[in-house]
N, C-alpha and C. Protein backbone atom coordinates (compact mmCIF):
# COMPACT_ATOMS: atom_id res chain seq x y z
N UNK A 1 13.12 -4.20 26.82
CA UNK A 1 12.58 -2.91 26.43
C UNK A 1 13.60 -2.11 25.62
N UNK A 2 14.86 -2.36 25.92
CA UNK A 2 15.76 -1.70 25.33
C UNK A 2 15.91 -1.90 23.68
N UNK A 3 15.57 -2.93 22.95
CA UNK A 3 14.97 -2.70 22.01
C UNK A 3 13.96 -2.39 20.93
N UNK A 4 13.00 -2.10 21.81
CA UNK A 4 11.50 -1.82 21.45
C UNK A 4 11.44 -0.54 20.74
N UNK A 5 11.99 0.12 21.87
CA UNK A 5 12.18 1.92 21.09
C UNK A 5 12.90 2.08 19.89
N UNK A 6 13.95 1.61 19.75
CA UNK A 6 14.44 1.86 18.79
C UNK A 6 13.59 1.64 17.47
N UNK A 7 13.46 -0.10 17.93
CA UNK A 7 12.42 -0.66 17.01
C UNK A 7 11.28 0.51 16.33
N UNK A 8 10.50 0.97 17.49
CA UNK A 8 9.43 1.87 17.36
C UNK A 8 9.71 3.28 16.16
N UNK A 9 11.12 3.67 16.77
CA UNK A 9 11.30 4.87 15.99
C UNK A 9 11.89 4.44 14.37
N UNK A 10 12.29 3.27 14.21
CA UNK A 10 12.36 2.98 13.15
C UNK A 10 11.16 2.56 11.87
N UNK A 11 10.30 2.15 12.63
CA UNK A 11 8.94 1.95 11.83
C UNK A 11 8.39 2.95 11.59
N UNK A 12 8.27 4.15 12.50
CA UNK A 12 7.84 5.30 12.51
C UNK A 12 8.31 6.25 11.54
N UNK A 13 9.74 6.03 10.92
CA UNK A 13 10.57 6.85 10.47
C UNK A 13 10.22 6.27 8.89
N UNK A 14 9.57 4.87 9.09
CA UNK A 14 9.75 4.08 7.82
C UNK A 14 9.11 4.65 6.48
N UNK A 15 9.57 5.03 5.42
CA UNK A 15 9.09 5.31 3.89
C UNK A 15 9.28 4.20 2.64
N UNK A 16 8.90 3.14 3.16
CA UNK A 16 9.31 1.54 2.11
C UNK A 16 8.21 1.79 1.40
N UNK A 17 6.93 1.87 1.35
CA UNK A 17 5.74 2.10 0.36
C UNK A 17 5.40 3.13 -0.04
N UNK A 18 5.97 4.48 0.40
CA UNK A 18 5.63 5.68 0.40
C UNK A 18 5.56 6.14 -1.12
N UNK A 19 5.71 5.40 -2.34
CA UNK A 19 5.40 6.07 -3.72
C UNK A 19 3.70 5.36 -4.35
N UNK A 20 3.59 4.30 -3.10
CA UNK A 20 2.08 3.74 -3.37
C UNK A 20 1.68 3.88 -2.31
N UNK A 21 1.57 5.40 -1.76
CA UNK A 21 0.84 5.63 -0.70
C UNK A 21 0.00 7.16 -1.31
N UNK A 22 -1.69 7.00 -0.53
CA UNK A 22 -2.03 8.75 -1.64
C UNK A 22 -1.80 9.90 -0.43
N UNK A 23 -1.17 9.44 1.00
CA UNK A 23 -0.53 10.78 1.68
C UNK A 23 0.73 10.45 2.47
N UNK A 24 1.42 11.42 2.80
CA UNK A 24 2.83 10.80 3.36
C UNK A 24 3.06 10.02 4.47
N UNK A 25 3.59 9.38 4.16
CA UNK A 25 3.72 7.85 5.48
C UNK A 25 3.29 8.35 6.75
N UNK A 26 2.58 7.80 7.13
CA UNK A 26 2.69 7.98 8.88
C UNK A 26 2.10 6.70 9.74
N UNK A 27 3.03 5.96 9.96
CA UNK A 27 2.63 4.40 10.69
C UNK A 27 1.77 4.68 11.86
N UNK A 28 0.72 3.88 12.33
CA UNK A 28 -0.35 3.90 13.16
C UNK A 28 -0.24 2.59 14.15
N UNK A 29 0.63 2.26 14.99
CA UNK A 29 0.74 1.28 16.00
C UNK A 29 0.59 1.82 17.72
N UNK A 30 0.76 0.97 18.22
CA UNK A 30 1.06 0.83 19.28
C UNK A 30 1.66 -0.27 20.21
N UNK A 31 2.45 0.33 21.06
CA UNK A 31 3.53 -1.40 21.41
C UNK A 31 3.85 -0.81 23.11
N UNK A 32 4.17 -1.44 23.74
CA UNK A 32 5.03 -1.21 24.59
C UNK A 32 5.53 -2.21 26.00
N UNK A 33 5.98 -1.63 26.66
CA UNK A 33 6.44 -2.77 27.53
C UNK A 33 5.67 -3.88 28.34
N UNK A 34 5.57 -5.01 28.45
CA UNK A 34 4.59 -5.38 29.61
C UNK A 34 3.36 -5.88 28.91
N UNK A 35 3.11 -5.40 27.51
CA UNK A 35 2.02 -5.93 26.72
C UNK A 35 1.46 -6.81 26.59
N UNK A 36 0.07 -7.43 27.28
CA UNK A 36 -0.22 -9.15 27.03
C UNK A 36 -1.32 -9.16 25.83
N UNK A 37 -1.91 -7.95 25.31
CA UNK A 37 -3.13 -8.60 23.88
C UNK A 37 -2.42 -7.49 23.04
N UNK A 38 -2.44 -8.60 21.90
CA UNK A 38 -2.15 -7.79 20.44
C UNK A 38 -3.31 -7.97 19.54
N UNK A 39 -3.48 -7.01 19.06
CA UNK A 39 -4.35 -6.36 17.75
C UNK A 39 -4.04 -6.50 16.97
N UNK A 40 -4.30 -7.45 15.85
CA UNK A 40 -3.48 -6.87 14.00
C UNK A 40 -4.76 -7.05 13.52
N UNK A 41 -5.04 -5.91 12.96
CA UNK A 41 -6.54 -5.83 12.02
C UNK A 41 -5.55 -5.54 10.78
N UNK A 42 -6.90 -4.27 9.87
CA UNK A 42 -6.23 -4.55 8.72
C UNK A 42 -5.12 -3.26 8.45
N UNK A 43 -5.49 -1.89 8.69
CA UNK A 43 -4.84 -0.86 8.21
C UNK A 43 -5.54 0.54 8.99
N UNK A 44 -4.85 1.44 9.19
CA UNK A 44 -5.90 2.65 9.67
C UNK A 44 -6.63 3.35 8.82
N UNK A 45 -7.40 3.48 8.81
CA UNK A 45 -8.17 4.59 8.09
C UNK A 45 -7.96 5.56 7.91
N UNK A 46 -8.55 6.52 7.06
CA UNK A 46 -7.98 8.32 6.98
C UNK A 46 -7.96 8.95 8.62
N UNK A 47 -9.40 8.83 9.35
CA UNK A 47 -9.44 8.78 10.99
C UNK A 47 -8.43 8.79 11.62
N UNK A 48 -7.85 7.54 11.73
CA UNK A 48 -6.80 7.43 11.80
C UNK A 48 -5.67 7.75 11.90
N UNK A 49 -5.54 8.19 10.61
CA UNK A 49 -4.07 9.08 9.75
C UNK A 49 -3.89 10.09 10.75
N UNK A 50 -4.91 10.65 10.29
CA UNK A 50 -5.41 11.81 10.79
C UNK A 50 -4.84 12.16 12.28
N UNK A 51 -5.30 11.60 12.76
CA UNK A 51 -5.27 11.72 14.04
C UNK A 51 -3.88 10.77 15.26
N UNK A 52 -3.39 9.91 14.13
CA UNK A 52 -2.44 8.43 14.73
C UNK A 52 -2.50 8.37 15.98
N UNK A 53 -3.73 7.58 15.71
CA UNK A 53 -4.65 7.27 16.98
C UNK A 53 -5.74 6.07 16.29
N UNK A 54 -5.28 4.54 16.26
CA UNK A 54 -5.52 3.18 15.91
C UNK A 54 -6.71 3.29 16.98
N UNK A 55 -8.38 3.14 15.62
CA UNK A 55 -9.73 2.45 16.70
C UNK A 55 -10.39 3.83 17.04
N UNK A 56 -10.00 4.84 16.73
CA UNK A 56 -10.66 5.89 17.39
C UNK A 56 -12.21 6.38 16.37
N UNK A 57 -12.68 5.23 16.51
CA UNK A 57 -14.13 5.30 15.73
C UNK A 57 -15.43 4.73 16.36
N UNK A 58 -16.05 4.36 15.68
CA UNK A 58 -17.34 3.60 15.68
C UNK A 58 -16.67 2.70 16.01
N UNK A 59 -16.11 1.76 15.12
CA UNK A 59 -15.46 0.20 14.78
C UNK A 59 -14.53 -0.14 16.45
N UNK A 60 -13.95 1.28 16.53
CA UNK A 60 -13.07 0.68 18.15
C UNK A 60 -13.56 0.71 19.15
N UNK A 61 -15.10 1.61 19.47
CA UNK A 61 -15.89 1.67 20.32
C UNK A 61 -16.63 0.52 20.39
N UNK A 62 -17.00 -0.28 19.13
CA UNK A 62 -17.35 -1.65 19.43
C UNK A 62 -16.42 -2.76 19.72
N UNK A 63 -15.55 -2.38 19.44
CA UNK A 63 -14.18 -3.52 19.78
C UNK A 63 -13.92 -3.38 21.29
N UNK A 64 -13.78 -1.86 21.68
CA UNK A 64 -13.63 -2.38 23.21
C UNK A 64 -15.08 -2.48 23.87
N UNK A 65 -16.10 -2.65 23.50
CA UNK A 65 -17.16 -3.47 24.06
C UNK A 65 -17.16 -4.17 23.93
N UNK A 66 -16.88 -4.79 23.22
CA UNK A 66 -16.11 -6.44 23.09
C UNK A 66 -15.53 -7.05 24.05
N UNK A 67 -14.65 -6.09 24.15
CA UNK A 67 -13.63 -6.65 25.42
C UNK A 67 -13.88 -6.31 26.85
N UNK A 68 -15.00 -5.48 26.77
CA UNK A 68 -15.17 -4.50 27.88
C UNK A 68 -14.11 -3.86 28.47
N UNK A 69 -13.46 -2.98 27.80
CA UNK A 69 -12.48 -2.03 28.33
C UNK A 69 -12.58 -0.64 28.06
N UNK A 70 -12.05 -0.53 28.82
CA UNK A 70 -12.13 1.86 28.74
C UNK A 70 -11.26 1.95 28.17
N UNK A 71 -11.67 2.97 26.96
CA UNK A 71 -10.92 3.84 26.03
C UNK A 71 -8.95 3.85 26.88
N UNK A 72 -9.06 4.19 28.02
CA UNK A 72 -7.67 4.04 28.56
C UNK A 72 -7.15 3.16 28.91
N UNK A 73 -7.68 2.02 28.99
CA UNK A 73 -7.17 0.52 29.42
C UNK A 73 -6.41 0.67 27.64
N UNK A 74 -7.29 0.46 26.77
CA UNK A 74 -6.98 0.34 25.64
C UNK A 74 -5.90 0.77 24.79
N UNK A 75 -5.84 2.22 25.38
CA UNK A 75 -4.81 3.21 24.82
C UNK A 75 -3.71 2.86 25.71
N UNK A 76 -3.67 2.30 26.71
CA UNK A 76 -2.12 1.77 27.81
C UNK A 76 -0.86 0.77 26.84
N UNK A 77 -0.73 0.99 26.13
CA UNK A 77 0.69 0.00 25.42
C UNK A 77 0.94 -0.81 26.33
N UNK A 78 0.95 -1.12 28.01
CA UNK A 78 1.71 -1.60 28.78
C UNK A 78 0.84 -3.04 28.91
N UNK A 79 -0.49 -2.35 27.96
CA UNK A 79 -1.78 -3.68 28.68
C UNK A 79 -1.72 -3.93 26.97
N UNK A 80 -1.89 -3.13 25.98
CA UNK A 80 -2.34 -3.74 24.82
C UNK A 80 -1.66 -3.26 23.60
N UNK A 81 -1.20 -3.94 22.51
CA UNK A 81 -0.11 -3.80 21.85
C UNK A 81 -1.21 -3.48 20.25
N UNK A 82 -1.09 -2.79 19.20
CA UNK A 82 -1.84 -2.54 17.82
C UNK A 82 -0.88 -2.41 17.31
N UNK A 83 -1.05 -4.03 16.31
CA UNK A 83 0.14 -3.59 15.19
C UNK A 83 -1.04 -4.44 13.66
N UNK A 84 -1.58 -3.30 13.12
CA UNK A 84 -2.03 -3.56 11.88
C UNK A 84 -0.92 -4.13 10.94
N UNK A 85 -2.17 -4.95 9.74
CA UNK A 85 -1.24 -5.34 8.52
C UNK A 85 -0.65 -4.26 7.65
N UNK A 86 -1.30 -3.08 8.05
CA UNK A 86 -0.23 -2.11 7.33
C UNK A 86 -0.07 -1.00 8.15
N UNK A 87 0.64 -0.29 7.95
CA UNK A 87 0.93 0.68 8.96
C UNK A 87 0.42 2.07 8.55
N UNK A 88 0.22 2.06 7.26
CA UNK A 88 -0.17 3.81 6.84
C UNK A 88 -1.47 3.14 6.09
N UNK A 89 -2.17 4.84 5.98
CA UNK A 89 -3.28 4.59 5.58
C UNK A 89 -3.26 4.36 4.40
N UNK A 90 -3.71 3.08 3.15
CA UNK A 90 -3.63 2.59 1.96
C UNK A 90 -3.96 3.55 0.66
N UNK A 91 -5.28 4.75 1.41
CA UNK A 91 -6.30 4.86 0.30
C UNK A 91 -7.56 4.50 0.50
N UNK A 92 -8.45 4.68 -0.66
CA UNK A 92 -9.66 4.60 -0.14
C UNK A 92 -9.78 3.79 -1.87
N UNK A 93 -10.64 2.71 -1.61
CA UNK A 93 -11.24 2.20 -3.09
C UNK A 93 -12.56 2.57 -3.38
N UNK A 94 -13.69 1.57 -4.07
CA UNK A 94 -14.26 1.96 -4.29
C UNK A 94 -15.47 1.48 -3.40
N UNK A 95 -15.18 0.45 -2.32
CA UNK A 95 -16.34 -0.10 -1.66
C UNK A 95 -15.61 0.19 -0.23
N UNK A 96 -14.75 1.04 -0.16
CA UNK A 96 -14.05 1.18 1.28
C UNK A 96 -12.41 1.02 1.20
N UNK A 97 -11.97 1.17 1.66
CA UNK A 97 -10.52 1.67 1.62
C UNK A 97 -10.01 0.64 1.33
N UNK A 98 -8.52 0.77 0.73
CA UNK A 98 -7.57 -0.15 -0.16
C UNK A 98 -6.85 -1.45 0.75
N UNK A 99 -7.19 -2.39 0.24
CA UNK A 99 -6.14 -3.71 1.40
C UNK A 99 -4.91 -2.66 2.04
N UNK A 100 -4.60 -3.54 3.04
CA UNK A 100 -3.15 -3.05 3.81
C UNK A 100 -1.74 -3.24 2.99
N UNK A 101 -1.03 -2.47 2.94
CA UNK A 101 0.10 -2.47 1.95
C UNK A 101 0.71 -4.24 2.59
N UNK A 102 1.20 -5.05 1.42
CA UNK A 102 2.31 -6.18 2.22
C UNK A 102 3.10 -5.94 2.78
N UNK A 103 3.99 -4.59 2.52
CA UNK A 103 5.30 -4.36 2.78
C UNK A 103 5.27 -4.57 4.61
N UNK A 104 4.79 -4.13 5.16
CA UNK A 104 4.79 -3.61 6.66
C UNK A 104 4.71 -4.95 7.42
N UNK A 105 4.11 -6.07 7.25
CA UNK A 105 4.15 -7.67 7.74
C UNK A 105 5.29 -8.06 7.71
N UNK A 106 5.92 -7.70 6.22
CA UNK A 106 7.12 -8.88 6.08
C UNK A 106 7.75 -7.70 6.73
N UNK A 107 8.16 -7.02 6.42
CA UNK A 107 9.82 -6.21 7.33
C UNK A 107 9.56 -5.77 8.66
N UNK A 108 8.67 -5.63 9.35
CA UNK A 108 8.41 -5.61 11.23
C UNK A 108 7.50 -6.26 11.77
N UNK A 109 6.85 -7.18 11.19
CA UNK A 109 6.00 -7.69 12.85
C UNK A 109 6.92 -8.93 13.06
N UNK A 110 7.58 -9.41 12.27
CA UNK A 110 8.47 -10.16 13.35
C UNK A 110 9.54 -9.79 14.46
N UNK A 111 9.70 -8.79 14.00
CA UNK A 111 10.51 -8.21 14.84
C UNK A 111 9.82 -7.78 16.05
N UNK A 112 8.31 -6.76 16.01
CA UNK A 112 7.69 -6.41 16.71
C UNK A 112 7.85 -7.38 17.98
N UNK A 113 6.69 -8.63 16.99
CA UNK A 113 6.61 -9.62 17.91
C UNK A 113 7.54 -10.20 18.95
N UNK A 114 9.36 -9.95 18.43
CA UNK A 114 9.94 -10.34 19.38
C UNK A 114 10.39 -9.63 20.26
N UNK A 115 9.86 -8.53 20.59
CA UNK A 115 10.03 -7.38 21.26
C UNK A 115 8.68 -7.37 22.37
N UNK A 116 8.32 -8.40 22.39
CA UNK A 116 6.37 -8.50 22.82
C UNK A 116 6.52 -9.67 23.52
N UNK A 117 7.02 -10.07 24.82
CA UNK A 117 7.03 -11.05 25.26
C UNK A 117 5.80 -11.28 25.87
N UNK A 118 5.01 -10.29 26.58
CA UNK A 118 4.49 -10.97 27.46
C UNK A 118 3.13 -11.40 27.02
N UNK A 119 2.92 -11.23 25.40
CA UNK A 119 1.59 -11.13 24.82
C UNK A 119 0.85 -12.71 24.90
N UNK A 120 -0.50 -12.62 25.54
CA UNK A 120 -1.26 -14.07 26.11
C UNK A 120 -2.24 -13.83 25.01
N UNK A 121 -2.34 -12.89 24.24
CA UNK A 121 -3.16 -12.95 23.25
C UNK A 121 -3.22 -12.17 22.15
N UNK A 122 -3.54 -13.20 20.89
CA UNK A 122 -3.39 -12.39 19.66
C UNK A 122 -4.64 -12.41 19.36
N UNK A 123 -5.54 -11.18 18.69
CA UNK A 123 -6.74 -11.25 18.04
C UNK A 123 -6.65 -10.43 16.43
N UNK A 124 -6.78 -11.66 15.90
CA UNK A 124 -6.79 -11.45 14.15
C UNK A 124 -8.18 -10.95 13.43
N UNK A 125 -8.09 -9.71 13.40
CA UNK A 125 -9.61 -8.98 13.17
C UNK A 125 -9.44 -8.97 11.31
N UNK A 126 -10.60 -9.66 10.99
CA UNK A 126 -10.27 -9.30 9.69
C UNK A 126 -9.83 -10.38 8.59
N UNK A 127 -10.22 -10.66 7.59
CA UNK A 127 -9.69 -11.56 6.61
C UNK A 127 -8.20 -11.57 6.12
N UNK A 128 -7.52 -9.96 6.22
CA UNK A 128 -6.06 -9.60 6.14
C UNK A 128 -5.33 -10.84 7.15
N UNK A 129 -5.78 -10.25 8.25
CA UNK A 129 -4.67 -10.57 9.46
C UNK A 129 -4.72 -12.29 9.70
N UNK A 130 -6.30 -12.96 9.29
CA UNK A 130 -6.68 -14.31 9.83
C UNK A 130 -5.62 -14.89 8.16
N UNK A 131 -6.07 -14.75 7.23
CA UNK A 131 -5.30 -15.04 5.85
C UNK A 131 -3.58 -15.04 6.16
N UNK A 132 -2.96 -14.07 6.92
CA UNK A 132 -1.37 -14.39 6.82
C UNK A 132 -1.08 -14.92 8.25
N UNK A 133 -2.00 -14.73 9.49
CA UNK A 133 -1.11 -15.73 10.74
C UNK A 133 -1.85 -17.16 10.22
N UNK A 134 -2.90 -17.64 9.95
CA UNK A 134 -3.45 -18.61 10.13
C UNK A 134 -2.75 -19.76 8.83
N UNK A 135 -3.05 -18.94 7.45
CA UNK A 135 -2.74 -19.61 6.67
C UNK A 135 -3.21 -20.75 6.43
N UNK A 136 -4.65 -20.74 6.54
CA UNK A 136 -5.81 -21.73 6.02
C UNK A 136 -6.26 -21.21 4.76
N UNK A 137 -6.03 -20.88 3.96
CA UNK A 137 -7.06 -20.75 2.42
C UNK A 137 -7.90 -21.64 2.52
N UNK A 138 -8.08 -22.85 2.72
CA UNK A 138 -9.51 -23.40 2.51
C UNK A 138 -11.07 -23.00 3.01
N UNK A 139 -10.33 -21.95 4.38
CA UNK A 139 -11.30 -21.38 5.69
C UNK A 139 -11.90 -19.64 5.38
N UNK A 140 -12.83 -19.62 5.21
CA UNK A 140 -13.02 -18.21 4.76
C UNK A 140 -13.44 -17.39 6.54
N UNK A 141 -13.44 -16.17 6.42
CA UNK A 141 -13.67 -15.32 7.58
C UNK A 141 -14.66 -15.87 8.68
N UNK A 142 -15.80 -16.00 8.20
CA UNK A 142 -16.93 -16.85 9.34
C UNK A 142 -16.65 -18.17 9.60
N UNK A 143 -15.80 -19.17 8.97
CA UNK A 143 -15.77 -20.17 9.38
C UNK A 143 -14.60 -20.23 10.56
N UNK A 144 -13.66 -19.10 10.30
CA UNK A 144 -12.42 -19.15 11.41
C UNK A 144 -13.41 -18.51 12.93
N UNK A 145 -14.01 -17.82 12.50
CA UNK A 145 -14.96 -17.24 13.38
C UNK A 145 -15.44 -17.79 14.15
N UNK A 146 -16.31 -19.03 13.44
CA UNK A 146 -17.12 -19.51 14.18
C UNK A 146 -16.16 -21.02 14.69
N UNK A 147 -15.13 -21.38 14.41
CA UNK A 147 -14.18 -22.37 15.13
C UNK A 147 -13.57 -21.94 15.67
N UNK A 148 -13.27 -21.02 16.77
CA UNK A 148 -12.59 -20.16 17.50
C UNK A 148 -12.08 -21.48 18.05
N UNK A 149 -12.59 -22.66 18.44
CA UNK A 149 -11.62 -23.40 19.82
C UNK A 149 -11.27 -24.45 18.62
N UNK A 150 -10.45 -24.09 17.77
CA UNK A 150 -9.64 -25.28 16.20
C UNK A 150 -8.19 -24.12 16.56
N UNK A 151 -8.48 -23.01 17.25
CA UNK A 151 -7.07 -22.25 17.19
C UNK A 151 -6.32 -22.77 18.44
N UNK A 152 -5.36 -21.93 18.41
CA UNK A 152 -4.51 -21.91 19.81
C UNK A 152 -5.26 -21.01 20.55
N UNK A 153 -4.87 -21.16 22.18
CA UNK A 153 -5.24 -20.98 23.22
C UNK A 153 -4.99 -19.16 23.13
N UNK A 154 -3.73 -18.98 22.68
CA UNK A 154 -3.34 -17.46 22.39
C UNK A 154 -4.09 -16.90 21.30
N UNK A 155 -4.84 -17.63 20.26
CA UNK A 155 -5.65 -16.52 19.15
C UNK A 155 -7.09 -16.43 19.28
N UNK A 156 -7.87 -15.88 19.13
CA UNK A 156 -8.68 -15.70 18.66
C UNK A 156 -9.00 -14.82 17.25
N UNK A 157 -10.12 -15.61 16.59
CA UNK A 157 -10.09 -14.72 14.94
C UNK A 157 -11.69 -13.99 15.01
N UNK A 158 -11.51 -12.96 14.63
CA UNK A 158 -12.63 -12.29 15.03
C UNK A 158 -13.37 -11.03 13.50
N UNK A 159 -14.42 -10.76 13.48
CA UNK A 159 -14.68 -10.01 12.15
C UNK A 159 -14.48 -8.81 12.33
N UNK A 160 -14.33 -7.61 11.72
CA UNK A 160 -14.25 -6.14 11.72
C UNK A 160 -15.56 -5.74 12.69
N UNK A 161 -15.35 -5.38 13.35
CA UNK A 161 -16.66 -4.21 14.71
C UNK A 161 -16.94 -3.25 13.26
N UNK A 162 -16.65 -3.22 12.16
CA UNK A 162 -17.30 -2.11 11.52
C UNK A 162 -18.79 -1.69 11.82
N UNK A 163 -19.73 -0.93 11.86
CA UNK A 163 -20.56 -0.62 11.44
C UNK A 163 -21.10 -1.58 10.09
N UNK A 164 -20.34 -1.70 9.08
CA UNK A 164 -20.56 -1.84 7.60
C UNK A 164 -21.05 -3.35 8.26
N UNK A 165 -20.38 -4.00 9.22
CA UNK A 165 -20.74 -5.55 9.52
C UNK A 165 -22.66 -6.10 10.32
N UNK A 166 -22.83 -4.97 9.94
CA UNK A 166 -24.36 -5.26 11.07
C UNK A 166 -25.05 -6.18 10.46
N UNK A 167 -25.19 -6.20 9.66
CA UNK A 167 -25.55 -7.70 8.99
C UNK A 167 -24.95 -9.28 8.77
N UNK A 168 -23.78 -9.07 9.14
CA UNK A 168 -23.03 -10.06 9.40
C UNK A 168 -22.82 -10.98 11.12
N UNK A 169 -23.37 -9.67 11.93
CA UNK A 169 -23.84 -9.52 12.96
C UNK A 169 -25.14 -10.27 13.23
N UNK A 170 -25.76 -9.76 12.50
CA UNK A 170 -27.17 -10.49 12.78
C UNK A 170 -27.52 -11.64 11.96
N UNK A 171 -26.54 -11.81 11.06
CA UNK A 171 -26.89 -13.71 10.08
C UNK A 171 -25.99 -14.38 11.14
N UNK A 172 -25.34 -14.02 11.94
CA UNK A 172 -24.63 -15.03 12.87
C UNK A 172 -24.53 -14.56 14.41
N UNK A 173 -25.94 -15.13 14.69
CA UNK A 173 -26.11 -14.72 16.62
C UNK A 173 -25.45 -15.63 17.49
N UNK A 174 -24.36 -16.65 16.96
CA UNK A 174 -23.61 -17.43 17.75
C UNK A 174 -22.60 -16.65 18.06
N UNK A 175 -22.21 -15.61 17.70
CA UNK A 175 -20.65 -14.55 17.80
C UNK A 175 -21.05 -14.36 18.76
N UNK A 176 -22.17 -13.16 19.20
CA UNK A 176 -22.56 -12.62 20.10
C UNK A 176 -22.49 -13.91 21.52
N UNK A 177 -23.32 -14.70 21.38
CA UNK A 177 -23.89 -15.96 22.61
C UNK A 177 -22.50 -16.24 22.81
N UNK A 178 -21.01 -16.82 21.84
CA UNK A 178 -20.02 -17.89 22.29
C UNK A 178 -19.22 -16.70 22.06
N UNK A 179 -18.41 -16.47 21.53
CA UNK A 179 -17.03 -15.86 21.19
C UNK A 179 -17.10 -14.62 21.98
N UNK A 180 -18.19 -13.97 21.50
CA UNK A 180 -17.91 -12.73 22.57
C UNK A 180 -17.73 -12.76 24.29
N UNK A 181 -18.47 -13.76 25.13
CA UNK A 181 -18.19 -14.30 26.24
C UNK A 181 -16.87 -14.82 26.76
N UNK A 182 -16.19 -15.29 25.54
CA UNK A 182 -15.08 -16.08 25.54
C UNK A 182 -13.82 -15.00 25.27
N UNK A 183 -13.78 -13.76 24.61
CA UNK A 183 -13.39 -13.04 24.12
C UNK A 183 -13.14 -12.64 25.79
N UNK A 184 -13.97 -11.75 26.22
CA UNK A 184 -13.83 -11.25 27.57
C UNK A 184 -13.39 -11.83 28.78
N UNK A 185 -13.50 -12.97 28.81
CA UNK A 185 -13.41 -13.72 29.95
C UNK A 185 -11.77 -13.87 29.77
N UNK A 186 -10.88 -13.77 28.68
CA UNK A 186 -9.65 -14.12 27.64
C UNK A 186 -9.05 -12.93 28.48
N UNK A 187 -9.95 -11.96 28.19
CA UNK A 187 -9.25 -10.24 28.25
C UNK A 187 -9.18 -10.03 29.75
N UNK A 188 -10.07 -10.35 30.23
CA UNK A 188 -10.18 -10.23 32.13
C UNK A 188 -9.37 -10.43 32.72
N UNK A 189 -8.80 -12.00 32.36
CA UNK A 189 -7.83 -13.02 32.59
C UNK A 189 -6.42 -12.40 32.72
N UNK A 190 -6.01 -12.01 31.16
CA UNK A 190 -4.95 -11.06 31.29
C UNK A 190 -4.58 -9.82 32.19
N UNK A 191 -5.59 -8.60 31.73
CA UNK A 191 -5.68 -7.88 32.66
C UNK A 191 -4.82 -7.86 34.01
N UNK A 192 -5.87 -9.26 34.55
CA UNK A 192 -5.29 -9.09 35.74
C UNK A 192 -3.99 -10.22 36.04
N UNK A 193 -3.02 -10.21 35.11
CA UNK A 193 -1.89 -11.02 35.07
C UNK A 193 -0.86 -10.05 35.20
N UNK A 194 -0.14 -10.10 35.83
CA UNK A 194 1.64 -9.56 35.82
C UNK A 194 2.31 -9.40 34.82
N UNK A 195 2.72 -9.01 34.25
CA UNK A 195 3.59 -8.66 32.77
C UNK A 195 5.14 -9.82 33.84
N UNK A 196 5.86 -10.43 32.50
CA UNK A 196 6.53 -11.48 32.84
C UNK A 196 8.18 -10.84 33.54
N UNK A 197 8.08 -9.22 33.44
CA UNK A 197 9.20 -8.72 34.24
C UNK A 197 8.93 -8.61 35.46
N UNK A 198 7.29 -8.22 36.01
CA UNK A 198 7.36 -7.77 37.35
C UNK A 198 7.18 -9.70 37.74
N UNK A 199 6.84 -10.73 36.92
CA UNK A 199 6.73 -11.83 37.74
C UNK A 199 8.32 -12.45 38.16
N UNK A 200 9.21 -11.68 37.39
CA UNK A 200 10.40 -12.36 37.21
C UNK A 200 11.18 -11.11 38.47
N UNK A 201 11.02 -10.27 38.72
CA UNK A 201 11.61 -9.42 39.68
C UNK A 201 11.72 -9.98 40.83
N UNK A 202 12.82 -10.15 41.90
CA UNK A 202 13.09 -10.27 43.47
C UNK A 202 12.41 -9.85 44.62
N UNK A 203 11.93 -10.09 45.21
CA UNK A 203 11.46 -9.49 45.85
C UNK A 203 12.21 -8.48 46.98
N UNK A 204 11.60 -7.64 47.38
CA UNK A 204 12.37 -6.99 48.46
C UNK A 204 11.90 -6.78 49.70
């Protein structure tokens, strides 16, 4: 833990993209000790910004129905770790807001990550996040989707809970029947697991 914070206040402090950003930096994560599921979608939204507060929408209200968790399970760092492909909000284009800056992947989530021991699960929301852990180009978004058991035991790849996806939703009712079952049963599992300090503590 003793390096996490630091870690934290340094990303937080971070201005590496800030002249291709359209408001002033403000990174949108969450991390903390004891953490077993990580989040990397794509970027926060103005919402977001706004508020630096990662999910606080439509899109995260379906994500933790997904998982079936309360808004506070969710918001606990100790249970669940959000580290988007970018950390500030991009912008807005013209069909919805701007990809996630690169900068923020390459200079901290490795680091993040090694600050994240106890994480039993990664979920790659998004063509951003499935495109740089997976590193299949041949595999487009629904096909990682729908091969959920071609990954490791620790990922699952999953599509945006947007709203904007309801149709993507309904051309593919196997998400709902397999992955989403599988998704939860993943999250339950953890939950109720020990973070790897209290399994490693003495007893008294």
């Amino acid at each position: 833990m003793s390096g996490l914070i630091p870690l934290l206040d340094a990303i937080h402090a971070c201005t590496l993209c800030k002249e291709f950003l359209p408001l002033p930096p403000r990174p949108v994560l969450q991390a903390g000790q004891g953490a077993r599921i990580l989040i990397i979608g794509q970027a926060p939204g103005l919402r977001a910004h706004t508020r630096a507060m990662p999910w606080n929408d439509p899109s995260g209200e379906r994500l933790r129905d997904w998982m079936q968790v309360s808004r506070e399970q969710f918001y606990s760092p100790s249970l669940f770790a959000i580290m988007p492909m970018g950390f500030c909000f991009p912008g807005k284009g013209k069909s919805g807001d701007l990809p996630p800056r690169k900068e923020c992947a390459r200079r901290w989530h490795q680091s993040l990550l090694e600050q994240l021991p106890d994480i039993g699960l990664t979920l790659l929301i998004g063509q951003y996040a499935q495109s740089y852990y997976l590193k299949d180009g041949a595999r487009n978004l629904t096909e990682r989707v729908r091969n959920w058991r071609d990954l490791p035991q620790t990922m699952l790849a999953l599509p945006h809970p947007s709203p904007r996806n309801i149709a993507w939703f309904q051309r593919n009712p196997w998400f709902a029947a397999e992955v989403i079952p599988e998704l939860r049963q993943r999250v339950a599992a953890l939950r109720s697991r020990p973070s790897i300090q209290k399994r490693q503590s003495p007893e008294h």
